[in-house]
PDB file of N, CA and C in Angstrom:
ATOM      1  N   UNK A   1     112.390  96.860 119.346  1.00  0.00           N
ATOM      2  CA  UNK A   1     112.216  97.308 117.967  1.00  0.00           C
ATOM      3  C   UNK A   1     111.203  98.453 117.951  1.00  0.00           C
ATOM      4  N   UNK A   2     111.273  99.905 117.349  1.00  0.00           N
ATOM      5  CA  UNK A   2     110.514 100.896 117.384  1.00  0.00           C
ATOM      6  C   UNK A   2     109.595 100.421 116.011  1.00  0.00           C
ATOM      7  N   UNK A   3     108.170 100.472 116.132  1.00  0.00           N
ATOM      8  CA  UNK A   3     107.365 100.786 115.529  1.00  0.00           C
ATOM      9  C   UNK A   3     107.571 102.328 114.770  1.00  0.00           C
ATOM     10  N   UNK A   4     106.996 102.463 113.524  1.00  0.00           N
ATOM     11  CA  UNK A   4     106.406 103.387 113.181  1.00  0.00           C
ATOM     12  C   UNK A   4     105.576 103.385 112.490  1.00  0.00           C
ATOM     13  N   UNK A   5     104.335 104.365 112.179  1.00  0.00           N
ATOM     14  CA  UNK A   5     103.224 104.605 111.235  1.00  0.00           C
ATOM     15  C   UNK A   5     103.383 105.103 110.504  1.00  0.00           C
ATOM     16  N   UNK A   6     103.371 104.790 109.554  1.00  0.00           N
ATOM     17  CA  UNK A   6     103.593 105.885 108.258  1.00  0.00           C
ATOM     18  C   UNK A   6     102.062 105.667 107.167  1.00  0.00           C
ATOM     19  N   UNK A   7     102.198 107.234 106.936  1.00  0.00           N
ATOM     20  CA  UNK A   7     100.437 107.501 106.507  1.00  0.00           C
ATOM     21  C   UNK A   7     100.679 107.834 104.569  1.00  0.00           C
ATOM     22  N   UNK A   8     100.419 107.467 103.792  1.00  0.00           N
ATOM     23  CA  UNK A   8     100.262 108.581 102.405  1.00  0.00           C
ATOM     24  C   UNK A   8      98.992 107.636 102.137  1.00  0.00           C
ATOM     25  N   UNK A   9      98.593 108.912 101.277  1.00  0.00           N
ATOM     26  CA  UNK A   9      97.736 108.565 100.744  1.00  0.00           C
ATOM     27  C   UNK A   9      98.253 107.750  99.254  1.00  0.00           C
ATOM     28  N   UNK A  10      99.420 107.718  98.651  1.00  0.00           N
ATOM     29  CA  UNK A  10      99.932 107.095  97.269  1.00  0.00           C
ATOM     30  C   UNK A  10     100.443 105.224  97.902  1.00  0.00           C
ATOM     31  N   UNK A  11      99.550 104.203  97.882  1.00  0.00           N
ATOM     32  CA  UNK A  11     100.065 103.091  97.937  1.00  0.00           C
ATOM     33  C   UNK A  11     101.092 103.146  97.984  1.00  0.00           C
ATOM     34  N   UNK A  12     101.633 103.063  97.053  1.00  0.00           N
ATOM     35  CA  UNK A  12     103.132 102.604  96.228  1.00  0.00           C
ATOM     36  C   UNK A  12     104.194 103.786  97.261  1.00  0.00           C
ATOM     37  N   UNK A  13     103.712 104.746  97.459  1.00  0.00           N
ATOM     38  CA  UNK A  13     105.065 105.127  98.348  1.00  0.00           C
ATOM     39  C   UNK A  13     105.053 104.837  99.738  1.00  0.00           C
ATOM     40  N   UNK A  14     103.909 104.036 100.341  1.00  0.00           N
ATOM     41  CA  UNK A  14     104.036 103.376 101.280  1.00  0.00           C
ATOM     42  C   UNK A  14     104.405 102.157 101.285  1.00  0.00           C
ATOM     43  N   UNK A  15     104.657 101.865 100.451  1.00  0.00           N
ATOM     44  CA  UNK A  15     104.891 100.381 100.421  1.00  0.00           C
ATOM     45  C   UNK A  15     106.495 100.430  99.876  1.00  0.00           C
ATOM     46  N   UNK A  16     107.141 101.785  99.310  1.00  0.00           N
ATOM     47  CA  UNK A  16     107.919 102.002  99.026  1.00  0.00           C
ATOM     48  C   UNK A  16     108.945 102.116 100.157  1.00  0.00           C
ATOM     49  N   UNK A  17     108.258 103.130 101.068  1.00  0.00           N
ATOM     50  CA  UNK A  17     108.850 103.471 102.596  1.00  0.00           C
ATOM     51  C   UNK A  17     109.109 102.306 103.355  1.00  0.00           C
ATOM     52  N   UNK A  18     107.830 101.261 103.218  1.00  0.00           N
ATOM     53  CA  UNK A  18     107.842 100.371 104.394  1.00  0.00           C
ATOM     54  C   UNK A  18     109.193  99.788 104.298  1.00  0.00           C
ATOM     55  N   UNK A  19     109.154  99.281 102.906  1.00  0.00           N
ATOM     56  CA  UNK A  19     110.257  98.081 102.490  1.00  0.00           C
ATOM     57  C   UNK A  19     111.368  98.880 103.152  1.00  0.00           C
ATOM     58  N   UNK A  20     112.168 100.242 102.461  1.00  0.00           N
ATOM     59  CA  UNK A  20     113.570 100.658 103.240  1.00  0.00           C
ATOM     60  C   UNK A  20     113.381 100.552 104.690  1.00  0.00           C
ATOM     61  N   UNK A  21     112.195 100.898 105.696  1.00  0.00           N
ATOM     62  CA  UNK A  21     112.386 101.394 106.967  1.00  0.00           C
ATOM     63  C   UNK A  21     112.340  99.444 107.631  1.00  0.00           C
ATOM     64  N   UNK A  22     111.760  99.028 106.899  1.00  0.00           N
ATOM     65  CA  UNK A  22     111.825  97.311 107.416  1.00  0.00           C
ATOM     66  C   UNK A  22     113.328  97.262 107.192  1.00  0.00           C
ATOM     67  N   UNK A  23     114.135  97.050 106.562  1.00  0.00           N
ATOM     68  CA  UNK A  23     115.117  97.169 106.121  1.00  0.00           C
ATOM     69  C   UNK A  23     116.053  97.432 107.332  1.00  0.00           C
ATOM     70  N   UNK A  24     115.975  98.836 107.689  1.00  0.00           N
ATOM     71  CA  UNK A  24     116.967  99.396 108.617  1.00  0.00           C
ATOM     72  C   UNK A  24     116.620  98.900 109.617  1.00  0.00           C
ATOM     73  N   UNK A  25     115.581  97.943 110.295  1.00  0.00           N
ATOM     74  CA  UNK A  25     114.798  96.875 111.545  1.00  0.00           C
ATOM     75  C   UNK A  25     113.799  97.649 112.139  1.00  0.00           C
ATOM     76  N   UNK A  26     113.274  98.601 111.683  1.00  0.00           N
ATOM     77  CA  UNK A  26     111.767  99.025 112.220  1.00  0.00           C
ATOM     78  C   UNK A  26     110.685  98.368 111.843  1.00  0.00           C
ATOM     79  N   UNK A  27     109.471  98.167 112.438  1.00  0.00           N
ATOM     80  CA  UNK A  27     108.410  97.597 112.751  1.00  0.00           C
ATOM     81  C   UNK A  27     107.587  98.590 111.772  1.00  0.00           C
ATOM     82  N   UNK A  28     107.046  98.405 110.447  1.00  0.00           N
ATOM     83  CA  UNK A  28     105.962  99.446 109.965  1.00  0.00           C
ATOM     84  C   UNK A  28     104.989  99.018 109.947  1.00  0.00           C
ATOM     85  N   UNK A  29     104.359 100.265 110.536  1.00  0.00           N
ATOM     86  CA  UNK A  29     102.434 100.092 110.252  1.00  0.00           C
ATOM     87  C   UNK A  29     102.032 101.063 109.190  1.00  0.00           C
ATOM     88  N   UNK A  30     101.361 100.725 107.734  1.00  0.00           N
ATOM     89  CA  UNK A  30     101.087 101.374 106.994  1.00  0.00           C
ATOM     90  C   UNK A  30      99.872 101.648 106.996  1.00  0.00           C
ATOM     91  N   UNK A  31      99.403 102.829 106.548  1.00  0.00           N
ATOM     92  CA  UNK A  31      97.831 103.065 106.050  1.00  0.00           C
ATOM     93  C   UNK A  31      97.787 104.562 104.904  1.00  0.00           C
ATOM     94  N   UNK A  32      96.616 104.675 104.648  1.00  0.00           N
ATOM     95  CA  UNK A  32      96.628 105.515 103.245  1.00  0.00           C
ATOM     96  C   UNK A  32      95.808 106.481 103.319  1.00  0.00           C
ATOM     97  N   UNK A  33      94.701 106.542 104.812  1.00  0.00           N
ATOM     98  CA  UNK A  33      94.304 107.897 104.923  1.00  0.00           C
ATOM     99  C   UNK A  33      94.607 107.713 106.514  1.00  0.00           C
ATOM    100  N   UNK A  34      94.585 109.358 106.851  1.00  0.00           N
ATOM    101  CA  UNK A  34      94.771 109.765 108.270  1.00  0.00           C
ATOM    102  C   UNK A  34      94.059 109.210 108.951  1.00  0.00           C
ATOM    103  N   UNK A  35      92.333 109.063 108.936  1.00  0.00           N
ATOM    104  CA  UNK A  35      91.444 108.620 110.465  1.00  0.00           C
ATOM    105  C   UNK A  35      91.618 106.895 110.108  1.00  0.00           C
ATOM    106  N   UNK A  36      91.921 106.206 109.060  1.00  0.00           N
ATOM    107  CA  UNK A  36      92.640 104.504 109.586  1.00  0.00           C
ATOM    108  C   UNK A  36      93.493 104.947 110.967  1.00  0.00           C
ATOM    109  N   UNK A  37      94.581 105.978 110.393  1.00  0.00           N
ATOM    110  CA  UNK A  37      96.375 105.982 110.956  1.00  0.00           C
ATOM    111  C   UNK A  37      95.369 106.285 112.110  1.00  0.00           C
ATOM    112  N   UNK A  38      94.711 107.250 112.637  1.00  0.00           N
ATOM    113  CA  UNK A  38      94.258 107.427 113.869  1.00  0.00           C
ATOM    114  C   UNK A  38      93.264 106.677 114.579  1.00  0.00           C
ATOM    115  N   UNK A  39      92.810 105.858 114.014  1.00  0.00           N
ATOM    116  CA  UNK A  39      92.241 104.931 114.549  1.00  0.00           C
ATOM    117  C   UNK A  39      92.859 103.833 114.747  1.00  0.00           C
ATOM    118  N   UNK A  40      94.105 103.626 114.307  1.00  0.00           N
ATOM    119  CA  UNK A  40      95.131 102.509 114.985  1.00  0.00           C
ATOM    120  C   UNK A  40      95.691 103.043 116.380  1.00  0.00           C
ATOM    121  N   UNK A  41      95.893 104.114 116.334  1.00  0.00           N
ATOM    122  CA  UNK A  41      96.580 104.940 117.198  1.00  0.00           C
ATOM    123  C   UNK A  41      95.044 105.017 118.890  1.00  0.00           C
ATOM    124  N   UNK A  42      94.540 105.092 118.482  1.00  0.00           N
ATOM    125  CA  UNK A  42      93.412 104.897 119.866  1.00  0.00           C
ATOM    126  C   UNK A  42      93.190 103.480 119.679  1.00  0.00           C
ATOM    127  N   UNK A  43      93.423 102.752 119.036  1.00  0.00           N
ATOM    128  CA  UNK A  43      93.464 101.249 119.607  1.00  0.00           C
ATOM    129  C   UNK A  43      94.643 100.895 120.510  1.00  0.00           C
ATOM    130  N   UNK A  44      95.721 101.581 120.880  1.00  0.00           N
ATOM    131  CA  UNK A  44      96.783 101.527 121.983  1.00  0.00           C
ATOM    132  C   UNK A  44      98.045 100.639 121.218  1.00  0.00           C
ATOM    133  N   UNK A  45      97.945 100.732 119.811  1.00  0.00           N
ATOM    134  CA  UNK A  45      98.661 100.343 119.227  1.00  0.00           C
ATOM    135  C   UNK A  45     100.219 101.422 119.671  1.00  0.00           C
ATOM    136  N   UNK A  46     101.470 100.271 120.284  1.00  0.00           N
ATOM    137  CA  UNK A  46     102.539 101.269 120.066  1.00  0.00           C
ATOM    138  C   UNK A  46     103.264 101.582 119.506  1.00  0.00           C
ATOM    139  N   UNK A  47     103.365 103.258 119.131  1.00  0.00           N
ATOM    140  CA  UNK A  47     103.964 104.034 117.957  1.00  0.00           C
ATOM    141  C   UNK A  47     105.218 104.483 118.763  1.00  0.00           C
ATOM    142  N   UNK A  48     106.152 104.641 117.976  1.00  0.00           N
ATOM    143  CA  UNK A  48     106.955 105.218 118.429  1.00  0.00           C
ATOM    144  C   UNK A  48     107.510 106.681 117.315  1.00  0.00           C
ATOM    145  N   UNK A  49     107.133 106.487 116.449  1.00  0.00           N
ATOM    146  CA  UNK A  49     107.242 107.468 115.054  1.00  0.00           C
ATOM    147  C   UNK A  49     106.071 107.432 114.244  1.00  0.00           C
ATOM    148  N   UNK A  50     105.373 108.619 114.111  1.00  0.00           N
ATOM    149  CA  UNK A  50     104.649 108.984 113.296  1.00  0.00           C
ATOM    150  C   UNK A  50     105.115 109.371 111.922  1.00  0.00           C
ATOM    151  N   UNK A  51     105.290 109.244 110.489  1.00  0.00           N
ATOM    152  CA  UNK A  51     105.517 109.351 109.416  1.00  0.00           C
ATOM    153  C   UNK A  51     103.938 109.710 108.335  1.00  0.00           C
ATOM    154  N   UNK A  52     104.144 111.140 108.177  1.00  0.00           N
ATOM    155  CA  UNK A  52     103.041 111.578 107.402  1.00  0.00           C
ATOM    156  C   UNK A  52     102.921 112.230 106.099  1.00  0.00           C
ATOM    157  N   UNK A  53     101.909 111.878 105.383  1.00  0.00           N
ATOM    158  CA  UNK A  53     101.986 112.974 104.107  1.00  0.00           C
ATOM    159  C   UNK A  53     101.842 114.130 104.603  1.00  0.00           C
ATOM    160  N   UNK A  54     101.906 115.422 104.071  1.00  0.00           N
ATOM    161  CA  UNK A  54     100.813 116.540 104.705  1.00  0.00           C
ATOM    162  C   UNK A  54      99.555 116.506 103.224  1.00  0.00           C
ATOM    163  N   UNK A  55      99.467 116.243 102.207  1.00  0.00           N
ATOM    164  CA  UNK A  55      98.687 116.600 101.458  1.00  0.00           C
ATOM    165  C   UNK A  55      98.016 115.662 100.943  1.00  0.00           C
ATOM    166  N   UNK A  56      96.802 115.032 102.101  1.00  0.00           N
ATOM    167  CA  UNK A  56      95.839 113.920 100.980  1.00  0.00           C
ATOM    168  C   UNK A  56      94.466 113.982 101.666  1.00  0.00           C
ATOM    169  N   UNK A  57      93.497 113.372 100.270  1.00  0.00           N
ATOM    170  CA  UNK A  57      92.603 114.039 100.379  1.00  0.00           C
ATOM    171  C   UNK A  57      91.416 113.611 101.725  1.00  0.00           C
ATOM    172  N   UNK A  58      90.604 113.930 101.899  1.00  0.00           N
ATOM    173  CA  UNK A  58      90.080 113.882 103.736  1.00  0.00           C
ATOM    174  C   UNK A  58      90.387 114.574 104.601  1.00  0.00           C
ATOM    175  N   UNK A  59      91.464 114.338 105.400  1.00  0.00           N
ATOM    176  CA  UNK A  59      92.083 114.545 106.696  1.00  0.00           C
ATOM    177  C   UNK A  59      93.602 114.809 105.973  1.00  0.00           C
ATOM    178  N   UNK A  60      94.041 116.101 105.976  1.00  0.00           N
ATOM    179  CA  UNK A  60      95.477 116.522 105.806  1.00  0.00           C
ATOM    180  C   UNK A  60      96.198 115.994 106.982  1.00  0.00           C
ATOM    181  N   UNK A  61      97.773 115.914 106.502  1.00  0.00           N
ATOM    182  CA  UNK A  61      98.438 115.295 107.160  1.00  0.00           C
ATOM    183  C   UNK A  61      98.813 115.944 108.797  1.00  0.00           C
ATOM    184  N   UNK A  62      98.314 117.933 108.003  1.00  0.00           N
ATOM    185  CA  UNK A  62      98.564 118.364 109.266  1.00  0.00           C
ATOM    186  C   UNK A  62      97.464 118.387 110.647  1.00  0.00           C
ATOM    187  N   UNK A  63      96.233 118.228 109.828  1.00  0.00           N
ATOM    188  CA  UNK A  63      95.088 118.162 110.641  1.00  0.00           C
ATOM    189  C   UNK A  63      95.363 116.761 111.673  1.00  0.00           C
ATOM    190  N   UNK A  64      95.806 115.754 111.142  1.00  0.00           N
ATOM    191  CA  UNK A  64      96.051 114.539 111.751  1.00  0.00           C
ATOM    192  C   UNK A  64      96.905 114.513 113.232  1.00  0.00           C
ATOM    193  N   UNK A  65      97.881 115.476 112.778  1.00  0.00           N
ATOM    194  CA  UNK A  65      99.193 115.479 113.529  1.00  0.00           C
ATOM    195  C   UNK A  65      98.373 116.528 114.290  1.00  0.00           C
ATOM    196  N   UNK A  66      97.479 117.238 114.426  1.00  0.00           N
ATOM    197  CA  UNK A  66      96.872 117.860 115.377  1.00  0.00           C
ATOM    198  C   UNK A  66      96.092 117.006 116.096  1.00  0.00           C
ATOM    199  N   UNK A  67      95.475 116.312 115.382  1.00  0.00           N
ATOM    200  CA  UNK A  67      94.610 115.272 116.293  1.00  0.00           C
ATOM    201  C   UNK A  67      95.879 114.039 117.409  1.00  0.00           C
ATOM    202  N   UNK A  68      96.730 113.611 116.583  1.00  0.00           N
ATOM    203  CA  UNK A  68      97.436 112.862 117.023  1.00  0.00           C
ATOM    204  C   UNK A  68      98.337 113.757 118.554  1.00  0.00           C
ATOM    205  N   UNK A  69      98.411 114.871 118.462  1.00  0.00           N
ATOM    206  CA  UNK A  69      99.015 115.764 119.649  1.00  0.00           C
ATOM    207  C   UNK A  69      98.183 115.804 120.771  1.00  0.00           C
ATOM    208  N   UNK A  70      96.480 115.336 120.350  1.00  0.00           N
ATOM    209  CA  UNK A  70      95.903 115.562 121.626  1.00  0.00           C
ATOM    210  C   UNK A  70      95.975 114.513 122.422  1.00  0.00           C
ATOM    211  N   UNK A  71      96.581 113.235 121.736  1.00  0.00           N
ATOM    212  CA  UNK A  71      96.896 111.721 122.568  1.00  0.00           C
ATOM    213  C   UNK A  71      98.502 112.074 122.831  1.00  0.00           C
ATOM    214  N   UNK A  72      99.040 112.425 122.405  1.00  0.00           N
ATOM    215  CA  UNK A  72     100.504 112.590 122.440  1.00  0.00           C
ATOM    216  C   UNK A  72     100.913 113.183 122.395  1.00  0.00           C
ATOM    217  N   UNK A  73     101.651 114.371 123.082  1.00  0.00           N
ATOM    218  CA  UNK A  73     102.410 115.760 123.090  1.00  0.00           C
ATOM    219  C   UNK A  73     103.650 115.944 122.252  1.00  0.00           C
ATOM    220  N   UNK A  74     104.203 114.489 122.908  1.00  0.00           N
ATOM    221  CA  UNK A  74     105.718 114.251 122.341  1.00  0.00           C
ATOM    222  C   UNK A  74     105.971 113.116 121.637  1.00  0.00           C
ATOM    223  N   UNK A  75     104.966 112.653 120.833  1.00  0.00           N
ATOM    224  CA  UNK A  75     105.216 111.850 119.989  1.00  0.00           C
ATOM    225  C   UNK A  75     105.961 112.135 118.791  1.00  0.00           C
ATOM    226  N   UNK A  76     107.288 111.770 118.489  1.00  0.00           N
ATOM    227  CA  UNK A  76     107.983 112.345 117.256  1.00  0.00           C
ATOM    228  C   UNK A  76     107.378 112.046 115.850  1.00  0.00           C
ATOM    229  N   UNK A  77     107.273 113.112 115.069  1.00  0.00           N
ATOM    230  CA  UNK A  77     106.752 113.284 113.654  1.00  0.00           C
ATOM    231  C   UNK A  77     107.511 113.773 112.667  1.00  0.00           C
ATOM    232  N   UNK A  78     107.987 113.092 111.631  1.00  0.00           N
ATOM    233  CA  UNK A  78     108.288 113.555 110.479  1.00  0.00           C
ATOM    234  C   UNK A  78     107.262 113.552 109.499  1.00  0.00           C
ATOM    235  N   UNK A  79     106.748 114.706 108.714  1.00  0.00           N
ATOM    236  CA  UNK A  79     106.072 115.177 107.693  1.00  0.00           C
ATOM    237  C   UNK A  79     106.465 115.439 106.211  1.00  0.00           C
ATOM    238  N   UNK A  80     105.898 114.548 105.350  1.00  0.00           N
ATOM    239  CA  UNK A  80     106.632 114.545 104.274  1.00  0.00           C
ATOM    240  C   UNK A  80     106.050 115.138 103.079  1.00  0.00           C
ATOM    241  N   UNK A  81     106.558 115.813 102.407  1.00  0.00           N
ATOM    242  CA  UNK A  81     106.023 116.807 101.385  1.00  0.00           C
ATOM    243  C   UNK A  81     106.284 116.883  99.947  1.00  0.00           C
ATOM    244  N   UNK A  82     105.933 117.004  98.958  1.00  0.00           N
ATOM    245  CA  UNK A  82     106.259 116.902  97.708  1.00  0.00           C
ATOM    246  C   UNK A  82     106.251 118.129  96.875  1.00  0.00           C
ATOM    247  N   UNK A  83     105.619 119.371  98.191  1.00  0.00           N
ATOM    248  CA  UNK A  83     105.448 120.559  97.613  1.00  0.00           C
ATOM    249  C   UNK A  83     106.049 121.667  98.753  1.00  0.00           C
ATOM    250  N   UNK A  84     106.456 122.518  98.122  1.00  0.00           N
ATOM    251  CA  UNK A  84     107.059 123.361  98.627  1.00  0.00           C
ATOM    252  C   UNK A  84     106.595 124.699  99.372  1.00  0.00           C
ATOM    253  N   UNK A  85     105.855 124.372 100.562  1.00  0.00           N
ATOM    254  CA  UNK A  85     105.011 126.149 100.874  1.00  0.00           C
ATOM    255  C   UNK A  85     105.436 126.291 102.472  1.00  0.00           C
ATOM    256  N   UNK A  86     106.184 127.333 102.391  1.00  0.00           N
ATOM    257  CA  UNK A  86     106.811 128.271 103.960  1.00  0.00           C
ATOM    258  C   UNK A  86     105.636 128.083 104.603  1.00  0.00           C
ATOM    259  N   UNK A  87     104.093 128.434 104.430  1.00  0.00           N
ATOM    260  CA  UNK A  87     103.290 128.778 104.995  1.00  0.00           C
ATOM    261  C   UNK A  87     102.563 127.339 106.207  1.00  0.00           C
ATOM    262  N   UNK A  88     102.816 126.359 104.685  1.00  0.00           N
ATOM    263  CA  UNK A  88     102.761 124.476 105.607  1.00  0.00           C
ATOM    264  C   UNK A  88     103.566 124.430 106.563  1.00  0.00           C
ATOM    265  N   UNK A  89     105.093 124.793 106.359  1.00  0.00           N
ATOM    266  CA  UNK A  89     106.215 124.331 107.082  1.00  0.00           C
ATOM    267  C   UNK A  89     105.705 125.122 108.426  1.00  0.00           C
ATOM    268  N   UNK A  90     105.340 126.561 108.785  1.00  0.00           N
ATOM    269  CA  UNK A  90     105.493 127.258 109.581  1.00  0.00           C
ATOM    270  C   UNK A  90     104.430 126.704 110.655  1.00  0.00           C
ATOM    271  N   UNK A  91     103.413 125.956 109.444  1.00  0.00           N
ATOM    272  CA  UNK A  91     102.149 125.370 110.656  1.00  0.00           C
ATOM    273  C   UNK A  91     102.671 124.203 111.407  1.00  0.00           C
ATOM    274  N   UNK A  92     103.488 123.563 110.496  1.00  0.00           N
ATOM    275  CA  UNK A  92     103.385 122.102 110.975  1.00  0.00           C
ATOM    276  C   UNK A  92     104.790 122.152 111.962  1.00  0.00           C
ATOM    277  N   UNK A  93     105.728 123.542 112.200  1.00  0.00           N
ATOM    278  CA  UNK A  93     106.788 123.269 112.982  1.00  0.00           C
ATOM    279  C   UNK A  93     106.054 123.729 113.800  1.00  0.00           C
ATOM    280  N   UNK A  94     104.916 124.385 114.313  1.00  0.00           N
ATOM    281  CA  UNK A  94     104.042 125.092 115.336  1.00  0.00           C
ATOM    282  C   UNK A  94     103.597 124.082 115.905  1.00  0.00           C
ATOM    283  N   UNK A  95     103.492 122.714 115.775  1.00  0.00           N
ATOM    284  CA  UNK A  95     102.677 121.804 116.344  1.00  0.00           C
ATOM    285  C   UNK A  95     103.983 121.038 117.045  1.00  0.00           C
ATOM    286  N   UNK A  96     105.514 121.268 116.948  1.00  0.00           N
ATOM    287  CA  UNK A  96     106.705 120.217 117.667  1.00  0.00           C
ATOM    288  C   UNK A  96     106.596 119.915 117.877  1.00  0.00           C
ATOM    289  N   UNK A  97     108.415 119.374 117.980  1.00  0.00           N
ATOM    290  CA  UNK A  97     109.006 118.206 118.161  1.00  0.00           C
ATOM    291  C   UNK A  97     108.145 117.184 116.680  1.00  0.00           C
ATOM    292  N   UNK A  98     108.852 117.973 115.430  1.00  0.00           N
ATOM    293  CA  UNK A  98     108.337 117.479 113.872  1.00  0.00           C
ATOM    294  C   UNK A  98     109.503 117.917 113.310  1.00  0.00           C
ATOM    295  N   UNK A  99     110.095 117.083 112.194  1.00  0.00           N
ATOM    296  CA  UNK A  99     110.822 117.322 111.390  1.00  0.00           C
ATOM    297  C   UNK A  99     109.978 117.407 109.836  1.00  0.00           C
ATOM    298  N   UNK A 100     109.981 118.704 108.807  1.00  0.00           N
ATOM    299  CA  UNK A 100     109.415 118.753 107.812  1.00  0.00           C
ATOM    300  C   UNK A 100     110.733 118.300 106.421  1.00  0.00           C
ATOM    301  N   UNK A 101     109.959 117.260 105.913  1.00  0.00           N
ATOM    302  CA  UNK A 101     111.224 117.130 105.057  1.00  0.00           C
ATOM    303  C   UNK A 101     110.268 116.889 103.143  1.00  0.00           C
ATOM    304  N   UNK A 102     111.145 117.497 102.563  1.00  0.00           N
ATOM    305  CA  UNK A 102     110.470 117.161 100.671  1.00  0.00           C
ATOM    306  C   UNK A 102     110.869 115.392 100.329  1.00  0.00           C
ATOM    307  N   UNK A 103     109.642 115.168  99.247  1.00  0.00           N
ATOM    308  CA  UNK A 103     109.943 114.280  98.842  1.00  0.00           C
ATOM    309  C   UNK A 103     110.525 114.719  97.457  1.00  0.00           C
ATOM    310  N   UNK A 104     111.533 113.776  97.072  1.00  0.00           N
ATOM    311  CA  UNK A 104     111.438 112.516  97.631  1.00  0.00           C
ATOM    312  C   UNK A 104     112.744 112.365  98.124  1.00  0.00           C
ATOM    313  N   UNK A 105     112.338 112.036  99.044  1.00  0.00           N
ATOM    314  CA  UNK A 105     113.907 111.166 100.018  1.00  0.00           C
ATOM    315  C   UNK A 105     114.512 109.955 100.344  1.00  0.00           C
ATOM    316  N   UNK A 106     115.604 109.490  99.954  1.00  0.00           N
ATOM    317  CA  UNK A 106     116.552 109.016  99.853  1.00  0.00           C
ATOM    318  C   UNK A 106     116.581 107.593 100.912  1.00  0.00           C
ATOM    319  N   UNK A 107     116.787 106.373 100.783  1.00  0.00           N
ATOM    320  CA  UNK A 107     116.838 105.280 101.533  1.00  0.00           C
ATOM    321  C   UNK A 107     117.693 105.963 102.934  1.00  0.00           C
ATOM    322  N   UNK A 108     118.718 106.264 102.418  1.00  0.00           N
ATOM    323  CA  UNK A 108     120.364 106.587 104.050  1.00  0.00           C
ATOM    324  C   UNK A 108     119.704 107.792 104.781  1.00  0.00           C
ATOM    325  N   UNK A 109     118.873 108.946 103.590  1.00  0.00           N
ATOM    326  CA  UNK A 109     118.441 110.109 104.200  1.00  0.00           C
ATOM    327  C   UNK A 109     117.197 109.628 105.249  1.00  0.00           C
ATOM    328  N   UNK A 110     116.432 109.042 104.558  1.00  0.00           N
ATOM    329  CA  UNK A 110     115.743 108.491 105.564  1.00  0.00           C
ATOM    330  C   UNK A 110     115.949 108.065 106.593  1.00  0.00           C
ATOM    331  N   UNK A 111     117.008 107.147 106.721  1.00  0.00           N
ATOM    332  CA  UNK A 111     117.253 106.277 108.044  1.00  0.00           C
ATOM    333  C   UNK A 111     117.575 107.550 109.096  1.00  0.00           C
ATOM    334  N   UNK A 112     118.575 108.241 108.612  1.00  0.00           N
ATOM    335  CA  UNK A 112     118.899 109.350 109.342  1.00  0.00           C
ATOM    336  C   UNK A 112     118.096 110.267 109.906  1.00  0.00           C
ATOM    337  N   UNK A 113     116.754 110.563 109.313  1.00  0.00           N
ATOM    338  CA  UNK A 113     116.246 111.584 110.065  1.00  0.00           C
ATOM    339  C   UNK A 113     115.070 110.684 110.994  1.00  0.00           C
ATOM    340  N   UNK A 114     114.859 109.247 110.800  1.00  0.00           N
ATOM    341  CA  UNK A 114     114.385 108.452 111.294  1.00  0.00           C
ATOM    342  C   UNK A 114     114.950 108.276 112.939  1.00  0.00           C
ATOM    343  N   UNK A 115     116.533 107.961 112.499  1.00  0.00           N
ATOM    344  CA  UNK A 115     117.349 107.314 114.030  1.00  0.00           C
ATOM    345  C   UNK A 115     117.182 109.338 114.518  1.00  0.00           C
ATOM    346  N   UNK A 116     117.207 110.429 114.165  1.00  0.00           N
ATOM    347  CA  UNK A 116     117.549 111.601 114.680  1.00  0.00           C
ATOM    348  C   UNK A 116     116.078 112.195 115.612  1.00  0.00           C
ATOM    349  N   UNK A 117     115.003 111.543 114.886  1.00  0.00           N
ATOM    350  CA  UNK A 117     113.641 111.533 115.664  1.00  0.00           C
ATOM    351  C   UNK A 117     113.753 110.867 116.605  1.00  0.00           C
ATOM    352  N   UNK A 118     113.795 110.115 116.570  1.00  0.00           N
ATOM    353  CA  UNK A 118     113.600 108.790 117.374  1.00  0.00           C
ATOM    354  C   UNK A 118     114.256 109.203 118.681  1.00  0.00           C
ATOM    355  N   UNK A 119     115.487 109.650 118.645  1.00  0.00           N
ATOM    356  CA  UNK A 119     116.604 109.918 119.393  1.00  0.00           C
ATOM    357  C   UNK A 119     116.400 111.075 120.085  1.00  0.00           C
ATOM    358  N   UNK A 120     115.340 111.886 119.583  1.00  0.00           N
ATOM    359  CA  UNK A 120     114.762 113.053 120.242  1.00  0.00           C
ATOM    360  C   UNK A 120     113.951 113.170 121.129  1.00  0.00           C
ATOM    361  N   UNK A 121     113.058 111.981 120.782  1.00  0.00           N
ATOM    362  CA  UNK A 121     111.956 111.792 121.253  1.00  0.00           C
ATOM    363  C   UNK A 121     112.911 111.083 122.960  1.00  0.00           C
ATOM    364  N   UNK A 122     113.845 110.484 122.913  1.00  0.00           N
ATOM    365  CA  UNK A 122     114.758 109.421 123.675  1.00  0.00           C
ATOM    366  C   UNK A 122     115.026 110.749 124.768  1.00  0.00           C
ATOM    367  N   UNK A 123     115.769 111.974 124.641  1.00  0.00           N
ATOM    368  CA  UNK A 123     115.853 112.857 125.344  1.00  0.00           C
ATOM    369  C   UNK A 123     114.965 113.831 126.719  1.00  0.00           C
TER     370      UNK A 123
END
């Protein structure tokens, strides 16, 4: 069973996420700011998918996924967004092997870019 972490800072859409991605038989680990999510992550907790906001307050989602690259090169990341800026997307595809996607997304859409990470990371 693949674990994943998934980070927002909005409760409710983590708890929103967890429920569909439990659902499709993944293992979720939730949290609501980045240095929890990264401090699970140096406890040797295993991730197999990273799932992030990019925009909350502390530690941005992209700052995280920078920190999280220096334990993991190829750890697959989807980054999730509610706002629309070329300038985010261009940073956060600079850091690969990340899929940038808007919220809000869809139970099936989800699963899909979930099994398409996952499957990347598998390659």
């Amino acid at each position: 069973m693949d674990t994943i972490l998934l980070v927002d800072d909005d409760a409710a859409v983590c708890s929103c996420l967890s429920e569909i991605l439990n659902r499709f038989g993944y293992r979720v680990i939730t949290h609501t700011n980045a240095q929890a999510a990264l401090e699970c992550l140096k406890e040797a907790n295993p991730v197999s998918l990273l799932i992030t906001d990019y925009r909350m307050p502390g530690m941005s989602g992209l700052e995280m996924v920078r920190q999280v690259r220096e334990m993991s090169a190829t750890m697959p990341v989807v980054m999730l967004t509610g706002h629309e800026d070329f300038e985010s997307y261009l940073c956060a595809q600079s850091l690969g092997n990340m899929q940038y996607v808007m919220k809000p997304v869809g139970a099936w859409e989800l699963q899909k870019i979930v099994r398409n990470a996952l499957a990347a990371e598998a390659c």
